[in-house]
Protein backbone atom coordinates (compact mmCIF):
# COMPACT_ATOMS: atom_id res chain seq x y z
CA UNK A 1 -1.07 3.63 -13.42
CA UNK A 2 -2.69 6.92 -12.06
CA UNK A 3 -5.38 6.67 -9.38
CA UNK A 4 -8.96 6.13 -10.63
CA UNK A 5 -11.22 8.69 -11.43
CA UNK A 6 -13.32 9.00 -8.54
CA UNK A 7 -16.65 9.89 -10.25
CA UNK A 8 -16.16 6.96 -13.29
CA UNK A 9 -14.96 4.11 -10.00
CA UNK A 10 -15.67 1.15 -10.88
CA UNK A 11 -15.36 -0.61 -6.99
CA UNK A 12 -15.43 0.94 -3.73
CA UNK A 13 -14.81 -0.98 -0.52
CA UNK A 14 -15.08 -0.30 2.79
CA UNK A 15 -12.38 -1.20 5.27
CA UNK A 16 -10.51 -1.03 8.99
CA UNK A 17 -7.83 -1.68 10.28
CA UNK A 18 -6.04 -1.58 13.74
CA UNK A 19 -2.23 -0.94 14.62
CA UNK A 20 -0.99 -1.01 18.26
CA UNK A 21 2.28 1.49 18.39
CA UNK A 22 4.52 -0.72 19.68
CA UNK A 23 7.56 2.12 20.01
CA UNK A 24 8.11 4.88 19.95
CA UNK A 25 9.47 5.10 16.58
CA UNK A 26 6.52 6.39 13.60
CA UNK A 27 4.76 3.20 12.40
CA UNK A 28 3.22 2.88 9.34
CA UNK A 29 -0.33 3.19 9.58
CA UNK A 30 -2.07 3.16 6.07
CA UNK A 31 -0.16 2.99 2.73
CA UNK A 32 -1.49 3.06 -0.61
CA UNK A 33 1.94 1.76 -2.99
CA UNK A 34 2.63 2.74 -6.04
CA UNK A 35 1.06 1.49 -9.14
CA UNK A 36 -1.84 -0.05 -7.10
CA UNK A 37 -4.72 1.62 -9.19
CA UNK A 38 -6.65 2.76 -5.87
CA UNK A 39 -7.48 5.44 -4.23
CA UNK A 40 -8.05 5.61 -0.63
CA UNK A 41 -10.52 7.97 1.13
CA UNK A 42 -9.81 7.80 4.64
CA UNK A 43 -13.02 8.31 6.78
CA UNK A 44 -11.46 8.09 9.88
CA UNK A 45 -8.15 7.58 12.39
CA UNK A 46 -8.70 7.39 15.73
CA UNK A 47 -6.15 7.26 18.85
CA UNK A 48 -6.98 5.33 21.59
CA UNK A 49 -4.77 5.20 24.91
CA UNK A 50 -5.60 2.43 27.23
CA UNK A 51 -1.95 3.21 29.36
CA UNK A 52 -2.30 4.56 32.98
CA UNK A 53 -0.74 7.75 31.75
CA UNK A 54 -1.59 10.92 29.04
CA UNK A 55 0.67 9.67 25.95
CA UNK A 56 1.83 12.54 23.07
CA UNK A 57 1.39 11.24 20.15
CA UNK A 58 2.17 12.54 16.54
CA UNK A 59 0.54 11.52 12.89
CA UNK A 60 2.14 12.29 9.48
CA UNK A 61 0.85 12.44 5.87
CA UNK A 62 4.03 11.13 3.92
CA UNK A 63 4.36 11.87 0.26
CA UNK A 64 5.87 8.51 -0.72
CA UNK A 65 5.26 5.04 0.79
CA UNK A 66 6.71 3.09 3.50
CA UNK A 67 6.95 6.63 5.44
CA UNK A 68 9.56 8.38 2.82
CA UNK A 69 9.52 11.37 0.68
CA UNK A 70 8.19 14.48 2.51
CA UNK A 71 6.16 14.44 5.71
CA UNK A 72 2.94 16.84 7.16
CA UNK A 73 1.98 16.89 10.10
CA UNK A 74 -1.75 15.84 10.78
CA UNK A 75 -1.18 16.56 14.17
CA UNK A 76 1.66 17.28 16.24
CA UNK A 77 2.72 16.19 19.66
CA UNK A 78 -1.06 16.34 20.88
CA UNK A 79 -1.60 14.61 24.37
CA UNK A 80 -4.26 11.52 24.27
CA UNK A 81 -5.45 11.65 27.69
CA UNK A 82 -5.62 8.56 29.76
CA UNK A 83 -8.54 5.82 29.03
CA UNK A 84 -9.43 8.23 26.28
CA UNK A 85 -10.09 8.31 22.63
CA UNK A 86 -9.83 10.97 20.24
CA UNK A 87 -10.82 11.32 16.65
CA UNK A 88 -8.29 12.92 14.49
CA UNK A 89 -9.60 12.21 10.91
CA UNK A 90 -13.44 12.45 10.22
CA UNK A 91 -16.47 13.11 7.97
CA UNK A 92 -15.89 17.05 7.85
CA UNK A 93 -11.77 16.86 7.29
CA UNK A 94 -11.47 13.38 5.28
CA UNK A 95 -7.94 12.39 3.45
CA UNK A 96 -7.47 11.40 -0.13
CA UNK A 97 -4.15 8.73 -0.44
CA UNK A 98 -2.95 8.71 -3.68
CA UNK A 99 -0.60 6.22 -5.18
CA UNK A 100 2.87 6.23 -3.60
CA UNK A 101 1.58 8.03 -0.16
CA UNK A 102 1.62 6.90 3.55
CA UNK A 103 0.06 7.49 6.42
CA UNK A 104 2.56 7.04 9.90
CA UNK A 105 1.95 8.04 13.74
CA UNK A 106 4.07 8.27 16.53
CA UNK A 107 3.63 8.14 20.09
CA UNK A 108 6.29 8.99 23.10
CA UNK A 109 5.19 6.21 25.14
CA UNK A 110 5.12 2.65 23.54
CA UNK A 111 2.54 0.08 23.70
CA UNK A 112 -0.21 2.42 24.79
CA UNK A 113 -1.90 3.85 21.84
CA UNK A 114 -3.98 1.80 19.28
CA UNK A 115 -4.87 3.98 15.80
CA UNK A 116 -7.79 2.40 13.66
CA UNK A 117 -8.47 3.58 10.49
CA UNK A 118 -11.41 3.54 8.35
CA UNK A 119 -11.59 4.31 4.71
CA UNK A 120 -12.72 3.44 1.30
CA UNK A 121 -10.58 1.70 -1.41
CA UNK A 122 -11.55 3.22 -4.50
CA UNK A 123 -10.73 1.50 -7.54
């Protein structure tokens, strides 16, 4: 099934959710799998870093699920300061996940970022 058309949508709900990166491998952060009928509009991804030191961290756009296919950078190797958040998705630069595409981030340090995510699941 293709993703809904977004003016004819017959539900849209709002949701969050958290992931600690545990590694420092790239974690899966939101995925939207194939055949699901949605659409989701994320609203925004935040990095938080409650470590005792600056942590680099790295998020992807993937164009499959599960973190496959082809990956662009949302941001690259940008430094989350200590006892810091920053907002890397928002209102004026929102992201539309089709079906069959993942969202991943990567830090260099593990355990000290937390990403949330907010976004819509359009259906």
């Amino acid at each position: 099934m293709a993703s809904p058309n977004l003016i004819s949508a017959n539900l849209i709900l709002g949701k969050t959710s958290g992931i600690l990166l545990s590694n420092t491998n790239e974690i899966s952060v939101l995925e939207n799998p194939a055949s699901s009928g949605k659409c989701l509009k994320i609203n925004t991804l935040n990095l938080a870093n409650y470590g005792s030191s600056a942590t680099v961290v790295t998020v992807n756009f993937h164009n499959a699920t599960g973190l496959g296919g082809s990956s662009f950078a949302i941001t690259g190797n940008v430094s989350i300061p200590t006892a810091s958040t920053m907002n890397i998705i928002d209102k004026t630069s929102q992201y539309y996940l089709d079906e069959n595409t993942s969202i991943g981030a990567k830090a260099g340090s593990a355990g000290n970022i937390v990403v949330t995510v907010s976004y819509e699941e359009i259906s």
